[in-house]
C-alpha atoms as a PDB file:
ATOM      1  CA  UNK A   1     -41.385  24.467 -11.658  1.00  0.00           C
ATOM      2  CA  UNK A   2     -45.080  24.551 -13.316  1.00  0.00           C
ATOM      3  CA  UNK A   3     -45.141  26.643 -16.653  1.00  0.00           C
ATOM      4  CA  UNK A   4     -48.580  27.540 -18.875  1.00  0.00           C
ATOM      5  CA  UNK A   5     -47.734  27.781 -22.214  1.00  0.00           C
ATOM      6  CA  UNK A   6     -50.668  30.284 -23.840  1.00  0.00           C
ATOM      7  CA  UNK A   7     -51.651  30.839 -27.625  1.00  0.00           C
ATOM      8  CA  UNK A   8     -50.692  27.090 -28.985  1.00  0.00           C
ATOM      9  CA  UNK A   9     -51.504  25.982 -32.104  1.00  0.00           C
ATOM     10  CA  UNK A  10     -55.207  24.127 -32.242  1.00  0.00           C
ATOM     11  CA  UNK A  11     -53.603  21.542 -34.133  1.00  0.00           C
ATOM     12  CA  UNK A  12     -50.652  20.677 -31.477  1.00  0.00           C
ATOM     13  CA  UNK A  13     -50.751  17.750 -29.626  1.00  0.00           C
ATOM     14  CA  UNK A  14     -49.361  16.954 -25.690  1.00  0.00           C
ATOM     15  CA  UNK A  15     -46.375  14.888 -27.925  1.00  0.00           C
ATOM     16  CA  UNK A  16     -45.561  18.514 -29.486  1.00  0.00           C
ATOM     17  CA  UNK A  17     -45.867  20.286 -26.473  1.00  0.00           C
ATOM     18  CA  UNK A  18     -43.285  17.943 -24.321  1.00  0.00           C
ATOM     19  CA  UNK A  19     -40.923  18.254 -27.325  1.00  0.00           C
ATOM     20  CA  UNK A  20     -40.924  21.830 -27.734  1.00  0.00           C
ATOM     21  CA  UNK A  21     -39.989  22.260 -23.822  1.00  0.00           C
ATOM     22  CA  UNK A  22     -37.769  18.802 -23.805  1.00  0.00           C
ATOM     23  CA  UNK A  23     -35.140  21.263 -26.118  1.00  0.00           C
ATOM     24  CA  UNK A  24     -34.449  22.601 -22.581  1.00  0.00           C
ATOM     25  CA  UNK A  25     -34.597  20.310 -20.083  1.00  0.00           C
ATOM     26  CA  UNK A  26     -35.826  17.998 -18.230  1.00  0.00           C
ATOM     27  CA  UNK A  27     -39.859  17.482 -18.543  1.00  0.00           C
ATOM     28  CA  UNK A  28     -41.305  15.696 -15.929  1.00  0.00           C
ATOM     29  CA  UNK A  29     -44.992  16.074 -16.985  1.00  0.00           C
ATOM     30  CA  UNK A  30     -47.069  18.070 -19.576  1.00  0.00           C
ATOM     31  CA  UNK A  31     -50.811  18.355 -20.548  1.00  0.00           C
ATOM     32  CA  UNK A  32     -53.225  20.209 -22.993  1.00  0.00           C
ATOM     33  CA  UNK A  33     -56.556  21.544 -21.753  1.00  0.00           C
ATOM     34  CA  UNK A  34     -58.779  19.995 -24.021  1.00  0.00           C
ATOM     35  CA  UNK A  35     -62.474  21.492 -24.381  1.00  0.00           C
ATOM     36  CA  UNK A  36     -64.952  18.872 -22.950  1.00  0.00           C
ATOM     37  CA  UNK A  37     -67.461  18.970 -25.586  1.00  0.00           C
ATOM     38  CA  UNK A  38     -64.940  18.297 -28.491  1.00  0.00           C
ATOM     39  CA  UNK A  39     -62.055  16.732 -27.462  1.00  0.00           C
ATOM     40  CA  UNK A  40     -59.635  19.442 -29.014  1.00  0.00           C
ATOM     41  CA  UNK A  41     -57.278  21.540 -27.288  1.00  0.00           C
ATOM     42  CA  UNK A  42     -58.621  25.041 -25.949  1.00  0.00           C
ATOM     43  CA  UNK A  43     -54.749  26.717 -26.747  1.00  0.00           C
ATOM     44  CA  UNK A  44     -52.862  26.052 -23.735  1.00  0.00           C
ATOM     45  CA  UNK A  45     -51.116  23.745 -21.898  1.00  0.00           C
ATOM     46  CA  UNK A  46     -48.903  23.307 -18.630  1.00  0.00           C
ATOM     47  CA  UNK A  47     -45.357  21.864 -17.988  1.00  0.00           C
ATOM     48  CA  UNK A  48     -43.750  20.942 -15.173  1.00  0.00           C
ATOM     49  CA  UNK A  49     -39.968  21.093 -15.802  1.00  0.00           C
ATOM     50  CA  UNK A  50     -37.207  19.236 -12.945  1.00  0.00           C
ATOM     51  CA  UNK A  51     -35.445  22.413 -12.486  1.00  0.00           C
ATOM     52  CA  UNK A  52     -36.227  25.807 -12.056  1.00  0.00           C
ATOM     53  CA  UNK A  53     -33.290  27.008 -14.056  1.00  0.00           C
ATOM     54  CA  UNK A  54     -34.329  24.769 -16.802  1.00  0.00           C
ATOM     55  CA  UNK A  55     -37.735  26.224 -16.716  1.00  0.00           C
ATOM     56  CA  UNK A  56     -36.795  30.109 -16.895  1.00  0.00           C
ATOM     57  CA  UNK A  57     -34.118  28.686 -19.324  1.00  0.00           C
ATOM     58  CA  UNK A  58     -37.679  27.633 -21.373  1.00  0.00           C
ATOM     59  CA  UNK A  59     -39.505  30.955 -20.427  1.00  0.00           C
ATOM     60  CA  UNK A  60     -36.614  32.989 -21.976  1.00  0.00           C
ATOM     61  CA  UNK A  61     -36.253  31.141 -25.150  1.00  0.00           C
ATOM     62  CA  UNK A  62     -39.895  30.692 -25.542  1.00  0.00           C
ATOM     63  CA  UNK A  63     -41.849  33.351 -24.502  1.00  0.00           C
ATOM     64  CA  UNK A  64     -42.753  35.307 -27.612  1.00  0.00           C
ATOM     65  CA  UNK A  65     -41.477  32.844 -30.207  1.00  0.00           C
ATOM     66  CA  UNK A  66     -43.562  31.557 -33.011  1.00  0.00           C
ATOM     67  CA  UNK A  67     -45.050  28.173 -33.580  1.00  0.00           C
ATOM     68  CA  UNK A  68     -46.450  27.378 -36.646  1.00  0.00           C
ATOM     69  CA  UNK A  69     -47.960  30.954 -37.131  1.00  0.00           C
ATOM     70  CA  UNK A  70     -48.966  31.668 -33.501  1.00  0.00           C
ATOM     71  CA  UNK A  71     -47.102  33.955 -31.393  1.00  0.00           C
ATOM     72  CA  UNK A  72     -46.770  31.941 -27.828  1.00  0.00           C
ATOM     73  CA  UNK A  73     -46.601  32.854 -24.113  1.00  0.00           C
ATOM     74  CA  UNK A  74     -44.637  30.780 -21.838  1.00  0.00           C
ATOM     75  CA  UNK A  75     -44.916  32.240 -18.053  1.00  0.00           C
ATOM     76  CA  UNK A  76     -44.682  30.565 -14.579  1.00  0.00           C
ATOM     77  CA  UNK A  77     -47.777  28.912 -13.793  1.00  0.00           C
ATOM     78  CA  UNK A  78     -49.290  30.149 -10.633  1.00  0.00           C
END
């Protein structure tokens, strides 16, 4: 299943965002949208987790929680 993750830190890098979803299972690929012009990330990302119970598994521990000092969204990407 394909997640977005919305509201990352600036600062976080695809290495961050594969470990903070690798806590629940199985990552098979992840990437940062990165602003063309700069280089840096534009806030979110998407995963692709190997199970769909893994993924809502993600979504419900998550969604809402705080990294760093941002408040993320983790929802099924569509």
């Amino acid at each position: 299943m394909k997640l977005i993750a919305l509201n990352l830190p600036r600062d976080f890098g695809e290495k961050d965002l594969e470990e903070l979803f690798t806590a629940h299972g199985n990552v098979i690929s992840c990437s940062l949208v990165l602003d063309k012009e700069s280089g840096s990330s534009k806030g979110f990302g998407f995963v692709e987790m190997a199970l769909d119970e893994e993924a809502m598994a993600a979504i419900e521990n998550l969604h809402g929680s705080k990294v760093n000092k941002n408040k993320i969204r983790v929802k099924p990407a569509t």
